[in-house]
N, C-alpha and C. Protein backbone atom coordinates (compact mmCIF):
# COMPACT_ATOMS: atom_id res chain seq x y z
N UNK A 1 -72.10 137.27 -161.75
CA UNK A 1 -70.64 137.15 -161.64
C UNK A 1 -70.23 137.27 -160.19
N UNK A 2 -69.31 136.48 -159.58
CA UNK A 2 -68.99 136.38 -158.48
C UNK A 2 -67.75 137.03 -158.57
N UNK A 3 -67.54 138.38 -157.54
CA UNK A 3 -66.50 139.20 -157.54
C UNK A 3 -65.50 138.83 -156.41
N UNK A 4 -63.52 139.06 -156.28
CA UNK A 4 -63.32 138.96 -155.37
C UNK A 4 -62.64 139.90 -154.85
N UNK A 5 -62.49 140.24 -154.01
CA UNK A 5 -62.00 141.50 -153.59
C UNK A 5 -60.67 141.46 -152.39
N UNK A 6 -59.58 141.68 -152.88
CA UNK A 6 -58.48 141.84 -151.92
C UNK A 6 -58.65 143.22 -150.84
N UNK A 7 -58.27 143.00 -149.77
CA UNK A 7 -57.69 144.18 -149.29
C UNK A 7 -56.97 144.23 -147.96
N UNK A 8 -55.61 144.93 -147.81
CA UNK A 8 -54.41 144.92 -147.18
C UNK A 8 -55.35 145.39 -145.88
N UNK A 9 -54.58 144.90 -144.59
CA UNK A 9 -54.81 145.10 -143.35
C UNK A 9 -54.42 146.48 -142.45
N UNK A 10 -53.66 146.66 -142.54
CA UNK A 10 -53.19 147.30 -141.61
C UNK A 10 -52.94 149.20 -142.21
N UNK A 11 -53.85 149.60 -142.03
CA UNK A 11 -53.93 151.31 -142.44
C UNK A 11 -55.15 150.68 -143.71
N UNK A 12 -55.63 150.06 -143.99
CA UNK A 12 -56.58 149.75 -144.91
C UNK A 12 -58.21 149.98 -144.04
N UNK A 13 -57.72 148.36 -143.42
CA UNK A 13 -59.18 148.08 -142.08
C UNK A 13 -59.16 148.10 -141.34
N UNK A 14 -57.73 148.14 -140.94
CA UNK A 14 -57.44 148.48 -139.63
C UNK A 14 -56.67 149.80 -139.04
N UNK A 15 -56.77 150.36 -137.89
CA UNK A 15 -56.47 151.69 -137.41
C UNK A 15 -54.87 150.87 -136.59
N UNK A 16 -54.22 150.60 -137.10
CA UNK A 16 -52.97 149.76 -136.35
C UNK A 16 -52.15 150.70 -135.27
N UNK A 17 -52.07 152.07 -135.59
CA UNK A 17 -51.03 153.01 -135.01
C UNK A 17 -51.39 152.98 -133.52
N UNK A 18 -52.07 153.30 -132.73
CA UNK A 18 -51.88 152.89 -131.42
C UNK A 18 -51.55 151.86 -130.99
N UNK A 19 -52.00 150.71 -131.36
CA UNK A 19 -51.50 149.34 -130.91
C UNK A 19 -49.55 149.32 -131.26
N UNK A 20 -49.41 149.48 -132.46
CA UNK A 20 -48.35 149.36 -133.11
C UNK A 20 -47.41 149.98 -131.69
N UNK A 21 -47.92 151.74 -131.67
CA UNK A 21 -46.95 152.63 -130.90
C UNK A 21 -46.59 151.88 -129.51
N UNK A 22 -47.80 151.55 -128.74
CA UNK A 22 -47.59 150.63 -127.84
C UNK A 22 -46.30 149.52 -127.61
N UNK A 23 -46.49 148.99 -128.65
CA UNK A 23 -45.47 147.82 -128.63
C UNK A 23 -44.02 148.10 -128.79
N UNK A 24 -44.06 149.09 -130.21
CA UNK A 24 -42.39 149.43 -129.87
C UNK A 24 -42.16 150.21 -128.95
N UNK A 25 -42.91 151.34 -128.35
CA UNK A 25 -42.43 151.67 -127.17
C UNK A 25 -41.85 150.88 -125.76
N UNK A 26 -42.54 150.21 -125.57
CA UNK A 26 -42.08 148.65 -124.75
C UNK A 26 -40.99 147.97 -125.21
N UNK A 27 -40.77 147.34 -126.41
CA UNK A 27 -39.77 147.12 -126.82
C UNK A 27 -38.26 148.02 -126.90
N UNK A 28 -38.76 149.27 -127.36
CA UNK A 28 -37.69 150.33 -126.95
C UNK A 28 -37.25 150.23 -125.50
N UNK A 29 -37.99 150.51 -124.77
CA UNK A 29 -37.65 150.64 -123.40
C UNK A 29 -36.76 149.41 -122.67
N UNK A 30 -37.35 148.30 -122.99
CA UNK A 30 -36.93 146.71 -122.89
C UNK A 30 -35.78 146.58 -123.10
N UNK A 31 -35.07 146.82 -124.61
CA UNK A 31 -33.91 146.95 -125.27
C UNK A 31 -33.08 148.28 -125.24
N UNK A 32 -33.55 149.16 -124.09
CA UNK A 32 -32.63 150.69 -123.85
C UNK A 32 -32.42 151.13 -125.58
N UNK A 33 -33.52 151.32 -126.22
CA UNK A 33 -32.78 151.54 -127.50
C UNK A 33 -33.83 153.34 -128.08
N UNK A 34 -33.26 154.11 -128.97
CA UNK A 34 -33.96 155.62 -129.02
C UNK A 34 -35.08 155.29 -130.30
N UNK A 35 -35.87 154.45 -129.66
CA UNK A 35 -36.93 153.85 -131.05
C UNK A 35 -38.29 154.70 -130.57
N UNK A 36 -38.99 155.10 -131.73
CA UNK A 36 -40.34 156.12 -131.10
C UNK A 36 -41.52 155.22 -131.58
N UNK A 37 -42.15 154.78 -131.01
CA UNK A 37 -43.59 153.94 -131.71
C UNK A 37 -44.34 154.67 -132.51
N UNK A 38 -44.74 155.76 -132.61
CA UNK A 38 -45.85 156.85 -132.67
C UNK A 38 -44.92 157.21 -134.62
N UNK A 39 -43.14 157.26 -134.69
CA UNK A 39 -42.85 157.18 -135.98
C UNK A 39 -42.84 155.92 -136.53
N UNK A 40 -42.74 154.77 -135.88
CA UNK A 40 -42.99 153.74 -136.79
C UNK A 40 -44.13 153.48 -137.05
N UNK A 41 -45.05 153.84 -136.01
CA UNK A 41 -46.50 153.69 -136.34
C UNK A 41 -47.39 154.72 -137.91
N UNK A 42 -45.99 155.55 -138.20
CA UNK A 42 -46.57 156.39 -139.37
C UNK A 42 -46.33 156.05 -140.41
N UNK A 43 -45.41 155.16 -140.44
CA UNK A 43 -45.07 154.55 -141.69
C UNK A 43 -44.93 153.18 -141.77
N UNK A 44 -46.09 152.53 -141.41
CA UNK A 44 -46.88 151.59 -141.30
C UNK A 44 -46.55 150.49 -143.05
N UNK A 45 -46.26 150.03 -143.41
CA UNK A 45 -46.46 149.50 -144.73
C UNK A 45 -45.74 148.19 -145.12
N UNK A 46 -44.52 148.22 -144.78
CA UNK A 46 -43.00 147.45 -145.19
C UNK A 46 -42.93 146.48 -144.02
N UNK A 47 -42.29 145.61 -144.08
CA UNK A 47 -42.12 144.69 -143.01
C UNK A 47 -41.60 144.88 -142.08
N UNK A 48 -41.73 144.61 -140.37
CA UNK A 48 -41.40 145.12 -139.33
C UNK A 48 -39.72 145.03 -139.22
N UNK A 49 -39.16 144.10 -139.79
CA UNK A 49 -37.64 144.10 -139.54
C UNK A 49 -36.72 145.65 -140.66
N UNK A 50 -37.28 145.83 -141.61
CA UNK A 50 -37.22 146.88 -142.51
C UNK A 50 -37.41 147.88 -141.80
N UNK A 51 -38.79 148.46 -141.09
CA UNK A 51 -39.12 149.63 -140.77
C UNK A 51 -38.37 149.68 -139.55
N UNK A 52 -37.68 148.92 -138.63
CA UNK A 52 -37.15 148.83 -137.28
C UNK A 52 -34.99 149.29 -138.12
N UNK A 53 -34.64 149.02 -139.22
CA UNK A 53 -33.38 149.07 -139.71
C UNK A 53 -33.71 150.65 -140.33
N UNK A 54 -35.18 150.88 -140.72
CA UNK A 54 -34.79 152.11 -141.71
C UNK A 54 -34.76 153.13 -140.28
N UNK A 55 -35.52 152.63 -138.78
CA UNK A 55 -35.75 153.39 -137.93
C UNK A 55 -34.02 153.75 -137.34
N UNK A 56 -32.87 152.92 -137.64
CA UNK A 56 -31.94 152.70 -137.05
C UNK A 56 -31.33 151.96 -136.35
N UNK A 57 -32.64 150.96 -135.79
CA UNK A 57 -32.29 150.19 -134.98
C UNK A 57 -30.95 149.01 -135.26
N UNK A 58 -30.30 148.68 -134.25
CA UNK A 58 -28.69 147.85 -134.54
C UNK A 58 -29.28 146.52 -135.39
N UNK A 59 -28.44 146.03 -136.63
CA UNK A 59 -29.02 144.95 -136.92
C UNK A 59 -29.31 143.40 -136.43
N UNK A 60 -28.07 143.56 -135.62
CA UNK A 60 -27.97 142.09 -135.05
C UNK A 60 -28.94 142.43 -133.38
N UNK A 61 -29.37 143.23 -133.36
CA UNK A 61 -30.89 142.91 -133.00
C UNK A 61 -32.34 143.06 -133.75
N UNK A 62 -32.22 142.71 -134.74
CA UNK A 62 -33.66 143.22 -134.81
C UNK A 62 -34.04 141.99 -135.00
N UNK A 63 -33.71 140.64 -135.03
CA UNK A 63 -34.45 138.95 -135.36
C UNK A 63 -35.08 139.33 -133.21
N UNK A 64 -34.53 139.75 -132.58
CA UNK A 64 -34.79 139.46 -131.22
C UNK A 64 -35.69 140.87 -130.78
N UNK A 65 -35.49 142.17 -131.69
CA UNK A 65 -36.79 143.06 -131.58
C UNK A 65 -38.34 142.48 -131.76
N UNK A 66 -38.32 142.08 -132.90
CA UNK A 66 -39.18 141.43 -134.07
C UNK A 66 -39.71 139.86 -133.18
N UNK A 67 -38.92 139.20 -132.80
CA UNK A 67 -39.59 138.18 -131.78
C UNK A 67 -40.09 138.54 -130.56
N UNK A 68 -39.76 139.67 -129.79
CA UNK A 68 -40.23 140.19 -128.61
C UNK A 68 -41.61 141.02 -129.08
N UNK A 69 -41.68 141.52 -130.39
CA UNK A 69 -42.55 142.60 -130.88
C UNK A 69 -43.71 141.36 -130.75
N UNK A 70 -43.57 140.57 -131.63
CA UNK A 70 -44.73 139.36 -131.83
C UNK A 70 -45.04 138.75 -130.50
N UNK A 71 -44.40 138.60 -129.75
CA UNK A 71 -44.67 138.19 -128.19
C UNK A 71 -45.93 139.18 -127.88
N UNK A 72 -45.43 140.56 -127.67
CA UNK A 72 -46.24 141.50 -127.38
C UNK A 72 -48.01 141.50 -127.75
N UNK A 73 -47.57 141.74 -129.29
CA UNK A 73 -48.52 141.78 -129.91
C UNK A 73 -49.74 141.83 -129.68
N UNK A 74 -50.41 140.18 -129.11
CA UNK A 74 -51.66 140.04 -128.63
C UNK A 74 -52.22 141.29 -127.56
N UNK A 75 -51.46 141.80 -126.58
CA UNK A 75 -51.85 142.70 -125.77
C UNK A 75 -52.07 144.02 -126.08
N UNK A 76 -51.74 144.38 -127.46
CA UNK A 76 -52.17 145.16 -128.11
C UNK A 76 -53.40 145.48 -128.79
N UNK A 77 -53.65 144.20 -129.46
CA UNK A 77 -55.05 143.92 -130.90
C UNK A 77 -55.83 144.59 -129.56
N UNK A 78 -56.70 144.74 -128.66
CA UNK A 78 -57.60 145.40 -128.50
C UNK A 78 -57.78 146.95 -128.48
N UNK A 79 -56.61 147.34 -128.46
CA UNK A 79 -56.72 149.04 -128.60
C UNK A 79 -56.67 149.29 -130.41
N UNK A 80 -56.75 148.35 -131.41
CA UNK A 80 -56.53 148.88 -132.95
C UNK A 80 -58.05 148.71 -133.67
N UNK A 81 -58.42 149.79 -133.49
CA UNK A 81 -59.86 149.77 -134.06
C UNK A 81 -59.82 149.15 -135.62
N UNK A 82 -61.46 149.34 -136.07
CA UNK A 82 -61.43 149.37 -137.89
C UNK A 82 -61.62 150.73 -137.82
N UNK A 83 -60.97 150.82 -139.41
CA UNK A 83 -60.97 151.84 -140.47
C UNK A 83 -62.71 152.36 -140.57
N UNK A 84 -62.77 153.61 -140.42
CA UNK A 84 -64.23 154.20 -140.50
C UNK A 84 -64.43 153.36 -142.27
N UNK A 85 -66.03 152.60 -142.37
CA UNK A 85 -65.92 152.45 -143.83
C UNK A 85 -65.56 151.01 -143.34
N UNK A 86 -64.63 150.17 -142.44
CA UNK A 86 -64.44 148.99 -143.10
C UNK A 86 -65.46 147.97 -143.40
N UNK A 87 -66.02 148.16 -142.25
CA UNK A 87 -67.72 146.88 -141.92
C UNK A 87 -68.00 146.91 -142.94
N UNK A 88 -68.61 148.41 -143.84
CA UNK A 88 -69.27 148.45 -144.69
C UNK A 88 -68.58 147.94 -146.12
N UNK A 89 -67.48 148.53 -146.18
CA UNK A 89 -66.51 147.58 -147.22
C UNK A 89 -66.92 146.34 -147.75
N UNK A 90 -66.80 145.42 -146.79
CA UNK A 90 -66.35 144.03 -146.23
C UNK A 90 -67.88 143.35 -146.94
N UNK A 91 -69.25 143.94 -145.94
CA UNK A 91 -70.47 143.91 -146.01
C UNK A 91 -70.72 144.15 -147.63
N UNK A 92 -70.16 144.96 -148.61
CA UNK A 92 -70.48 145.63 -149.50
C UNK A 92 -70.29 144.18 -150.60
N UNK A 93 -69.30 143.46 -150.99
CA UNK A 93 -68.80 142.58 -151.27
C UNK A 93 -69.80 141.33 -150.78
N UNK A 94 -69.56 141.25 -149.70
CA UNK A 94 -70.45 139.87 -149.41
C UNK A 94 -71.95 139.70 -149.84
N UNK A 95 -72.71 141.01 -149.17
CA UNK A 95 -74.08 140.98 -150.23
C UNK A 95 -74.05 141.13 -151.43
N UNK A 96 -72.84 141.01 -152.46
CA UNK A 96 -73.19 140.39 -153.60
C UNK A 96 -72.49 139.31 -154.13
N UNK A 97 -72.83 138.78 -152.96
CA UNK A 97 -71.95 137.09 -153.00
C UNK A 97 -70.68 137.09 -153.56
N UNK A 98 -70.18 137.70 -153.21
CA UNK A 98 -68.62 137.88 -153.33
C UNK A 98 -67.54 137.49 -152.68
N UNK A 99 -66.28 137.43 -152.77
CA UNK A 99 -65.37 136.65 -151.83
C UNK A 99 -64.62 137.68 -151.26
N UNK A 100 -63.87 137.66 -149.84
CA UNK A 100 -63.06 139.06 -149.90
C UNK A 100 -61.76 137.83 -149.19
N UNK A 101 -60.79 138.51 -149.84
CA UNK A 101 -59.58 137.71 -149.08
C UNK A 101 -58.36 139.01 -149.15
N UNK A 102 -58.03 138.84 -147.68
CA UNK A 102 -57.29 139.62 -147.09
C UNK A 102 -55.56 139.13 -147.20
N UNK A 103 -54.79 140.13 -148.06
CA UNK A 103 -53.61 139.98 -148.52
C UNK A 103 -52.58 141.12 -147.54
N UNK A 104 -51.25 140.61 -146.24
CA UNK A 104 -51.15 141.88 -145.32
C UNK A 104 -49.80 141.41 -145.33
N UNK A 105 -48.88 142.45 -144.76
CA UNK A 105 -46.91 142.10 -144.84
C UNK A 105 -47.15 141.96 -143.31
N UNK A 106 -48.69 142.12 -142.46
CA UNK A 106 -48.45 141.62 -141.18
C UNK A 106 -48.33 140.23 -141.09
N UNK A 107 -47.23 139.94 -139.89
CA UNK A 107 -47.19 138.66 -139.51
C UNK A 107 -48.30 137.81 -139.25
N UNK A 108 -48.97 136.43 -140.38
CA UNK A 108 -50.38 135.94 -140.30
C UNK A 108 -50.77 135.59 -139.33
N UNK A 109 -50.53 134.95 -137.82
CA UNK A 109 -50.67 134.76 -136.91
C UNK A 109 -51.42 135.91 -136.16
N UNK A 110 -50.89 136.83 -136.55
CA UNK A 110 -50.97 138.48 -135.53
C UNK A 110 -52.09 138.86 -136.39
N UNK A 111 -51.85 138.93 -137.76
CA UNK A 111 -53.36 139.13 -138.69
C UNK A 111 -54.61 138.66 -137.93
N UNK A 112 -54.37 137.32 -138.15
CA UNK A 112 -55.77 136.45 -137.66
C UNK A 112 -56.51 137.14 -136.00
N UNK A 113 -55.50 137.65 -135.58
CA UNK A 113 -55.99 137.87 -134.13
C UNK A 113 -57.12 139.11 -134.53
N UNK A 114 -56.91 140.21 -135.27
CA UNK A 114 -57.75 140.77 -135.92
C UNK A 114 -59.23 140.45 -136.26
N UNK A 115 -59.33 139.31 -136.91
CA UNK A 115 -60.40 139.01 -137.32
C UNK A 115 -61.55 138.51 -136.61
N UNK A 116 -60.61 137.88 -135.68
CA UNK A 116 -61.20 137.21 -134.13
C UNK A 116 -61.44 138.39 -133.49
N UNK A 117 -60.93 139.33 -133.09
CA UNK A 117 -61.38 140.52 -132.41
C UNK A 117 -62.63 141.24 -133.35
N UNK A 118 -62.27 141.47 -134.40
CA UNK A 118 -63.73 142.24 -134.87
C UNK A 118 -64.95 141.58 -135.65
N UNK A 119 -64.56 140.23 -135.58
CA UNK A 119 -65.53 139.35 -135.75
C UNK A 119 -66.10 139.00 -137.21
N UNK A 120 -64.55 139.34 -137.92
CA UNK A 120 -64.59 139.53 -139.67
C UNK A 120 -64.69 137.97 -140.15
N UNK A 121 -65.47 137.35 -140.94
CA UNK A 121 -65.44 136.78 -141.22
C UNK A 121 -64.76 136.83 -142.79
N UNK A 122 -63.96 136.33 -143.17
CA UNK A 122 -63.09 136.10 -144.39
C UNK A 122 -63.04 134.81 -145.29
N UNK A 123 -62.77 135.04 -146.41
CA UNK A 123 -62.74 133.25 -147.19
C UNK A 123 -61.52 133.27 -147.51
N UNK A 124 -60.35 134.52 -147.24
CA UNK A 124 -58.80 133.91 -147.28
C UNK A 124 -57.87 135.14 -146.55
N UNK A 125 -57.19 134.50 -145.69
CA UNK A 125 -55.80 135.18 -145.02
C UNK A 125 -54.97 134.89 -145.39
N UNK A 126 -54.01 135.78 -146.31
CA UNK A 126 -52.31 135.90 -146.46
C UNK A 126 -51.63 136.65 -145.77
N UNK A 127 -50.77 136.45 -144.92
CA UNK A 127 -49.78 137.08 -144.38
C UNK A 127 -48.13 137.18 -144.82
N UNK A 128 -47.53 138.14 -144.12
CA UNK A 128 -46.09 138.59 -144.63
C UNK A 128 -45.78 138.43 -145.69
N UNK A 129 -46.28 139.12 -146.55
CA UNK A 129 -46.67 139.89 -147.92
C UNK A 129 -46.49 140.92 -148.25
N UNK A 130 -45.65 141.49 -149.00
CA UNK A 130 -45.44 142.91 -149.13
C UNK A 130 -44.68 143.27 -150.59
N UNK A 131 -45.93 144.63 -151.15
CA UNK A 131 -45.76 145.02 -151.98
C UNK A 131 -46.10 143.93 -153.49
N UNK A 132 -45.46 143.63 -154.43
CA UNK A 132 -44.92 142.98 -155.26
C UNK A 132 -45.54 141.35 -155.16
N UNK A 133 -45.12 141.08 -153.99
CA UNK A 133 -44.77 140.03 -153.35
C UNK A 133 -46.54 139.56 -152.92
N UNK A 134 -47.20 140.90 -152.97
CA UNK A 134 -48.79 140.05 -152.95
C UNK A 134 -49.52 139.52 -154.08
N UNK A 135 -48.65 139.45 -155.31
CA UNK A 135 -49.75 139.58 -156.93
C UNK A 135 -49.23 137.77 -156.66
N UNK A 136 -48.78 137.15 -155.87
CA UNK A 136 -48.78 135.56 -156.28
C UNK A 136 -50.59 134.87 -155.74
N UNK A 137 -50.77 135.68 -154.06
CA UNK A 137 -51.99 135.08 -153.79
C UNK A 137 -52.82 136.09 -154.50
N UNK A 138 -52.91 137.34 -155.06
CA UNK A 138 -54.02 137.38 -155.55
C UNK A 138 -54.15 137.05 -156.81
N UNK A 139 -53.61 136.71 -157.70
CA UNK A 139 -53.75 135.38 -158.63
C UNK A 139 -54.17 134.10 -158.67
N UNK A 140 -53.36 133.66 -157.29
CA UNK A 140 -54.06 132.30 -156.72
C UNK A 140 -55.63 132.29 -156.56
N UNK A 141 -55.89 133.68 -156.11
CA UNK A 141 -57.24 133.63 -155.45
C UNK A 141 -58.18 134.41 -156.45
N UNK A 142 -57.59 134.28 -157.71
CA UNK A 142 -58.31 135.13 -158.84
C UNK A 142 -59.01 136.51 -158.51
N UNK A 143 -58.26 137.31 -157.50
CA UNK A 143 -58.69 138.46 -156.87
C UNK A 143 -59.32 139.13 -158.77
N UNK A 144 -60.53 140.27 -158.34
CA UNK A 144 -60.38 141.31 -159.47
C UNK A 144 -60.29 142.41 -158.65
N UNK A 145 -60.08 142.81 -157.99
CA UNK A 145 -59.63 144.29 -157.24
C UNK A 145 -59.11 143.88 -156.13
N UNK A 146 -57.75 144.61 -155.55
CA UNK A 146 -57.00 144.96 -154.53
C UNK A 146 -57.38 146.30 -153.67
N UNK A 147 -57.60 146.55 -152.54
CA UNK A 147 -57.44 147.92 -152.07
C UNK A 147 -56.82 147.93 -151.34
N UNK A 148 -55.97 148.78 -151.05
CA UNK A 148 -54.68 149.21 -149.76
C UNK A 148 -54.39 150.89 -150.31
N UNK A 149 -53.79 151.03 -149.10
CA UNK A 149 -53.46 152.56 -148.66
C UNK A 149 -51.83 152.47 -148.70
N UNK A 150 -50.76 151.93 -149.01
CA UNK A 150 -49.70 152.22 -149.56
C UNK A 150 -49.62 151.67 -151.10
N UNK A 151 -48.52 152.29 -151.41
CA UNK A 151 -47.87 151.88 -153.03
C UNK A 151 -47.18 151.19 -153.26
N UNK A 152 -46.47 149.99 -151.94
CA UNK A 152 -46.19 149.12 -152.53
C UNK A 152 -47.85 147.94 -152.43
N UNK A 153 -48.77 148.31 -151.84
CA UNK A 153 -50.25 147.76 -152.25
C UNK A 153 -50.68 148.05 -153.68
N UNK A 154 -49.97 149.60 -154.09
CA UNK A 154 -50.76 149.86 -155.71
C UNK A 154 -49.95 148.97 -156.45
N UNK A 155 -48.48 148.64 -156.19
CA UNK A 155 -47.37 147.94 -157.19
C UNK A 155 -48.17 146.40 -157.30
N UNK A 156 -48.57 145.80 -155.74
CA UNK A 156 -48.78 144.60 -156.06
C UNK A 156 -49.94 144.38 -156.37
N UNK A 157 -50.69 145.17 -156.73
CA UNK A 157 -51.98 145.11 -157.74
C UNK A 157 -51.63 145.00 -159.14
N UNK A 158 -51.10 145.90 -159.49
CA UNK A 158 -50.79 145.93 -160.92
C UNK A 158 -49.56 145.04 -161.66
N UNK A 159 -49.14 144.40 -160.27
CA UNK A 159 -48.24 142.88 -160.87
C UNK A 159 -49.37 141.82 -160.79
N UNK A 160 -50.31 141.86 -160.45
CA UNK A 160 -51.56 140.86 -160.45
C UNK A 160 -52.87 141.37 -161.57
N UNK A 161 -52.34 142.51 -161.90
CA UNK A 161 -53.08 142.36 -163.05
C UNK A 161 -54.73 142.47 -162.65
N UNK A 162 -54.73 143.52 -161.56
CA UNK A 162 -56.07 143.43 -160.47
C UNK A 162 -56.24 145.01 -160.65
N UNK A 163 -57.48 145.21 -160.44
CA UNK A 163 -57.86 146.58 -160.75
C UNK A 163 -57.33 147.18 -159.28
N UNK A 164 -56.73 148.19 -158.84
CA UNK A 164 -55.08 148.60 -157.91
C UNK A 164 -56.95 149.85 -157.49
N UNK A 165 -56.60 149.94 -156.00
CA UNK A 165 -57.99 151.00 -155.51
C UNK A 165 -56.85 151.39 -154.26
N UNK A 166 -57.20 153.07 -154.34
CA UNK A 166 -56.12 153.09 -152.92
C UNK A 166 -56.91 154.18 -152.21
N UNK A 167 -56.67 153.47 -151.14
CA UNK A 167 -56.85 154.59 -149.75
C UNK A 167 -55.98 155.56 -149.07
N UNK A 168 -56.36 156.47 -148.78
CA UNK A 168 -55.48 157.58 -148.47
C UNK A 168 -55.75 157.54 -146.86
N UNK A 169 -55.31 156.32 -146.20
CA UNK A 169 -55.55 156.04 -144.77
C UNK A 169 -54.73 156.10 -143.42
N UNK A 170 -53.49 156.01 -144.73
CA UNK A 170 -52.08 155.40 -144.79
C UNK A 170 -50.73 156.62 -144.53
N UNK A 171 -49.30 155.89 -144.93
CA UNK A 171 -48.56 157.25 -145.05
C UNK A 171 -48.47 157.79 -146.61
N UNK A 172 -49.39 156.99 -147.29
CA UNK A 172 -48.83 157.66 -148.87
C UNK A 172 -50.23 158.22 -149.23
N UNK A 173 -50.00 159.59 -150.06
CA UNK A 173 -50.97 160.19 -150.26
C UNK A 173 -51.59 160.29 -151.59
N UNK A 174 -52.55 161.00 -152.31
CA UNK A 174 -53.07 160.58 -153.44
C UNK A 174 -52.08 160.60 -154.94
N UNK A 175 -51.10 161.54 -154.74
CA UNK A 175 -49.89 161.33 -155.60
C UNK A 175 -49.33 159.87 -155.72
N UNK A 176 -48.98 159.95 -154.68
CA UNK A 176 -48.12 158.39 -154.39
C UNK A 176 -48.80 157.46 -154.65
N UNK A 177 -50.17 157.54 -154.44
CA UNK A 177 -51.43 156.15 -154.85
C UNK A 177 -50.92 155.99 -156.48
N UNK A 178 -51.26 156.91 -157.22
CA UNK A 178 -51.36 156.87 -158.60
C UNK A 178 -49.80 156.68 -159.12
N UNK A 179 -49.15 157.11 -158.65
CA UNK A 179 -47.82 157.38 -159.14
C UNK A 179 -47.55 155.82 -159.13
N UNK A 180 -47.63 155.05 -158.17
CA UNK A 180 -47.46 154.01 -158.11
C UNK A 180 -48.58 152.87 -159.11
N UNK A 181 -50.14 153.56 -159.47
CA UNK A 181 -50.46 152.55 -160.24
C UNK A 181 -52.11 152.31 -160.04
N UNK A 182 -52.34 153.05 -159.10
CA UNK A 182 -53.88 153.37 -158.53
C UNK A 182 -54.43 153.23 -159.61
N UNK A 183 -55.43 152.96 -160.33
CA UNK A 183 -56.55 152.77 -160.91
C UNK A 183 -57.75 153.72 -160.54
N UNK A 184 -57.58 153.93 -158.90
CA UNK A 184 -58.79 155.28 -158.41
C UNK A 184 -58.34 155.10 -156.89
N UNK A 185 -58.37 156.71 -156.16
CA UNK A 185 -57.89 156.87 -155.16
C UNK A 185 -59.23 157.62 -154.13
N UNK A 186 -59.36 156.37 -153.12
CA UNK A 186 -60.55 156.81 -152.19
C UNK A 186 -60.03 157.74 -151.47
N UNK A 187 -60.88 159.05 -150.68
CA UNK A 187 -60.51 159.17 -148.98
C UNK A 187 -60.14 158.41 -147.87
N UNK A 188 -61.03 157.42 -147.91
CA UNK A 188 -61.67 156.10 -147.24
C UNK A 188 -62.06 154.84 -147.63
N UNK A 189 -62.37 154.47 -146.48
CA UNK A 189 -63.15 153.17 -147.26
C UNK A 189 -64.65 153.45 -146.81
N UNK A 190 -65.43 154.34 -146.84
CA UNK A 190 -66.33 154.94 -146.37
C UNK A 190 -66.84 155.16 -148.12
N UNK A 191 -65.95 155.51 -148.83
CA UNK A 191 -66.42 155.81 -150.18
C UNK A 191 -67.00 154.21 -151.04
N UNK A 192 -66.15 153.33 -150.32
CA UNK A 192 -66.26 152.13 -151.00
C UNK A 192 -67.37 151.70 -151.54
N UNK A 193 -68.44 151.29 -150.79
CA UNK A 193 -69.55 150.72 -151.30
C UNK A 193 -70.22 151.36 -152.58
N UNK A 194 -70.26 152.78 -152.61
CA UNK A 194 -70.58 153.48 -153.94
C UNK A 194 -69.68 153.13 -154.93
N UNK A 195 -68.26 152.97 -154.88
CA UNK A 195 -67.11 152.61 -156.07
C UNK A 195 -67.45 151.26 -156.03
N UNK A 196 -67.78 150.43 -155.57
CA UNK A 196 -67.97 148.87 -155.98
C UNK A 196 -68.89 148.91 -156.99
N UNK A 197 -69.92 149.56 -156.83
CA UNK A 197 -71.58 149.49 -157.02
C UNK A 197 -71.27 149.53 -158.62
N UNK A 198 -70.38 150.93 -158.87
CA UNK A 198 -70.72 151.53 -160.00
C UNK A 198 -69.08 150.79 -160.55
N UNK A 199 -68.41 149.87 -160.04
CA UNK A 199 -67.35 149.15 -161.16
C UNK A 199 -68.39 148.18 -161.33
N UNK A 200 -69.19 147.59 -160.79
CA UNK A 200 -69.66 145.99 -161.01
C UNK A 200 -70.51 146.91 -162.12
N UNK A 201 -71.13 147.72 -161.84
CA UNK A 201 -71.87 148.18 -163.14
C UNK A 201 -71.47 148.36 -164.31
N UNK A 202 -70.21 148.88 -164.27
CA UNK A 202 -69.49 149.14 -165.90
C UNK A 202 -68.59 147.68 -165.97
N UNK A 203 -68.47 146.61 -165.08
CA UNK A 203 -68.60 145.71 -166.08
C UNK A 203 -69.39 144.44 -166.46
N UNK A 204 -69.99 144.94 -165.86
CA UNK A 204 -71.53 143.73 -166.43
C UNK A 204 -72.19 144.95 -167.61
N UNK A 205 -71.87 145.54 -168.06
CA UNK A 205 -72.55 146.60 -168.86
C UNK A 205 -72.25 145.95 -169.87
């Protein structure tokens, strides 16, 4: 059986918060505005124009935050490591001929730069995706498991009808995994390769 495996980018496989802090700090400074990178960088999940309105920022700037942010961007991807666990993740899936396609509410452009930096090879990128709003491609892509480290990642598992795996990498913690719909809640993705091993086992059983 050929398995496929979703999993969200950013607090998943990727360590985003320094890069992230970087950028709105610049942008703050740019736009004289009282924005902290280091708090948006903690609550990492929702789409950048959302987390920049829930931060306070004025609305009739944030289309020109959000375009300056993506400008930035590239000068960032080299300070955002992977997630301890991701290689092996990723690796875990592929040696058993498996597909992994990456479902993220990051902007896809800015995604891809990711992959090119850590040299991930993937068989699908979705971008600006969030929550809910990811169970269309992982349907498309007949995902059977999702993993992400927020709950709107557990919601859009379980609108796809995908076995929902959450990481506690993120700002939501093992309550919030389940509460929202978790199926099973890692530390890491360090745990992963053992939880693959033993789902492919109970269901080829």
């Amino acid at each position: 059986m050929t398995w496929t495996v979703g999993f969200d980018l950013d607090m998943t496989l990727i360590d985003s918060r320094p890069g992230v802090t970087r950028a709105i700090d610049t942008i703050a400074t740019e736009f004289d505005l009282p924005l902290r990178g280091v708090e948006l960088a903690d609550r990492l999940g929702p789409p950048l124009d959302q987390l920049l309105a829930d931060a306070g920022a004025p609305a009739d700037l944030i289309p020109a935050l959000v375009a300056r942010y993506r400008a930035l961007y590239p000068t960032v991807v080299p300070y955002i490591p992977a997630m301890p666990g991701a290689d092996a993740a990723l690796a875990a899936v592929a040696e058993r001929g498996g597909r992994v396609v990456i479902v993220t509410g990051k902007h896809e452009p800015l995604a891809r730069l990711h992959l090119v930096e850590l040299g991930w090879q993937i068989d699908h990128l979705a971008g600006d995706l969030w929550s809910a709003g990811k169970a269309g491609v992982l349907r498309e892509q007949q995902a059977d498991v999702f993993v992400g480290d927020h709950s709107g990642d557990m919601r859009g598992a379980r609108a796809a009808e995908v076995a929902a795996v959450g990481v506690t990498t993120g700002p939501c913690d093992a309550d919030e995994l389940r509460a929202a719909g978790a199926d099973v809640v890692l530390e890491d993705l360090t745990e992963f390769p053992d939880w693959f091993t033993e789902f492919e086992a109970r269901a080829v059983s």
